[in-house]
Protein backbone atom coordinates (compact mmCIF):
# COMPACT_ATOMS: atom_id res chain seq x y z
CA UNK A 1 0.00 0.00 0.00
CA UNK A 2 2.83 2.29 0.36
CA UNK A 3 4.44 1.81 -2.55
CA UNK A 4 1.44 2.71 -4.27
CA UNK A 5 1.29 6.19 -2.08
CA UNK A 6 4.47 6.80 -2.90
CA UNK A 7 4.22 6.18 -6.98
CA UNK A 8 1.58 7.78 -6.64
CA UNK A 9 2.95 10.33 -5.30
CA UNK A 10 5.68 10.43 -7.72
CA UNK A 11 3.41 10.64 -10.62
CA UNK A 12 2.06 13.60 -9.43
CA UNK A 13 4.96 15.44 -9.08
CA UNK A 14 5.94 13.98 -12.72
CA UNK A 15 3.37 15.75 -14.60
CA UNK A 16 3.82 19.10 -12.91
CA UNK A 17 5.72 21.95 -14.94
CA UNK A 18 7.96 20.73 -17.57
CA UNK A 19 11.48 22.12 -17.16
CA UNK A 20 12.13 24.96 -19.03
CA UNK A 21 8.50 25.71 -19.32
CA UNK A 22 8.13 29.31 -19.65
CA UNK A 23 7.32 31.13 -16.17
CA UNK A 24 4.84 33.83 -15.12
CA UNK A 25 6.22 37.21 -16.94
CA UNK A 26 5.61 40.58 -14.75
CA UNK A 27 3.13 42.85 -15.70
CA UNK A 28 4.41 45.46 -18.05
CA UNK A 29 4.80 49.17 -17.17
CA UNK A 30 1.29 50.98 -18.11
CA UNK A 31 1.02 52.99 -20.93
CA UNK A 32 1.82 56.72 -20.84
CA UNK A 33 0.16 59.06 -22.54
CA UNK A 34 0.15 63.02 -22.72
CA UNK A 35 -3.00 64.98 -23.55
CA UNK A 36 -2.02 69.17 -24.60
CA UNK A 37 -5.51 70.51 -23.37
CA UNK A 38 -6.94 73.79 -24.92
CA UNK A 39 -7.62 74.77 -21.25
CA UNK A 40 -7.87 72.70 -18.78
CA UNK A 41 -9.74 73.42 -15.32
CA UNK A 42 -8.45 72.11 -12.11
CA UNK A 43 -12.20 71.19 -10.09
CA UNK A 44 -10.17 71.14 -7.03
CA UNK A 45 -8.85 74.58 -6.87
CA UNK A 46 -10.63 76.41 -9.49
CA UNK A 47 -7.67 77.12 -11.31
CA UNK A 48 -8.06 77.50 -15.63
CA UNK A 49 -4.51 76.79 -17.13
CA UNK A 50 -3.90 77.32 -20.96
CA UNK A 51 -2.23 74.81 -22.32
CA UNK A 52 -1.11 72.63 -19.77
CA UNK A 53 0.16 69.25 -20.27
CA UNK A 54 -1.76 66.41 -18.54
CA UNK A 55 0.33 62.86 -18.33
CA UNK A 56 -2.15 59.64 -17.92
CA UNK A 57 -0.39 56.41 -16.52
CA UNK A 58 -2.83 53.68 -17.48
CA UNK A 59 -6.20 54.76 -16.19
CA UNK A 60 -4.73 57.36 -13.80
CA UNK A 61 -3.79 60.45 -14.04
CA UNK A 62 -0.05 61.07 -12.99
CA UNK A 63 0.63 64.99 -13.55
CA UNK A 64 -0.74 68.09 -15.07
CA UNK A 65 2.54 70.49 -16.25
CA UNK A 66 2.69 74.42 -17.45
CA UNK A 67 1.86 75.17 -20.81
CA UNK A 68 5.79 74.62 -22.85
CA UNK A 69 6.23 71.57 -21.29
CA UNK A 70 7.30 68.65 -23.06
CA UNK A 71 5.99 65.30 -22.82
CA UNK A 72 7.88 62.24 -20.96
CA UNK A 73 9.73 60.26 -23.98
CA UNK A 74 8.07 57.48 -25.20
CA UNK A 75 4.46 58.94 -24.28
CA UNK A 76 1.92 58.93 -26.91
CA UNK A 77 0.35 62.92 -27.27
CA UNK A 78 -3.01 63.65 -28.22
CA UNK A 79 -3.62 67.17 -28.75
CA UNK A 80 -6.80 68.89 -28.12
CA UNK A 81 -6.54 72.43 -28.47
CA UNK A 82 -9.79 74.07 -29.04
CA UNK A 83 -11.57 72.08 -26.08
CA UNK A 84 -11.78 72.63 -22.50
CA UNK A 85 -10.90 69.80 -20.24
CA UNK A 86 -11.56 69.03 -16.18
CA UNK A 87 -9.04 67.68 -14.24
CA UNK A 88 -10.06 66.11 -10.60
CA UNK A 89 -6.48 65.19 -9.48
């Protein structure tokens, strides 16, 4: 009876991952993107900037910069500069 527990046994570890199966990867980075906003309104503090430069990581968004600014490298840029825009962050 133990031998069959422990062939048992054995065959289950058997038929686990192969070696050199390929592993769990890490999530990659989220996309970045830059919108160039007409003018955008900050809901928070009431503030109207011309210009500015909001950067969205993922779903999120991760800054809002001066008017000039230039967007992080890499970053795909929409432009939208005859539309107003509301920012809640």
């Amino acid at each position: 009876m133990k031998s069959l527990l422990l062939c048992l046994a054995a065959a289950g570890l058997a038929t686990g991952p192969a070696l050199g199966a390929e592993t769990a990867r890490p999530a990659p980075p989220p996309k970045i993107s830059a919108l160039r906003c007409g003018r955008l309104l900050d809901v928070r503090t009431g503030a109207l900037k011309e210009g500015a430069l909001v950067i969205v990581q993922g779903d999120r968004i991760d800054r809002v910069l001066d008017a000039g600014a230039k967007p992080p490298e890499g970053a795909a840029l929409y432009t939208s500069p005859r539309r107003n825009t509301m920012s809640s962050s």
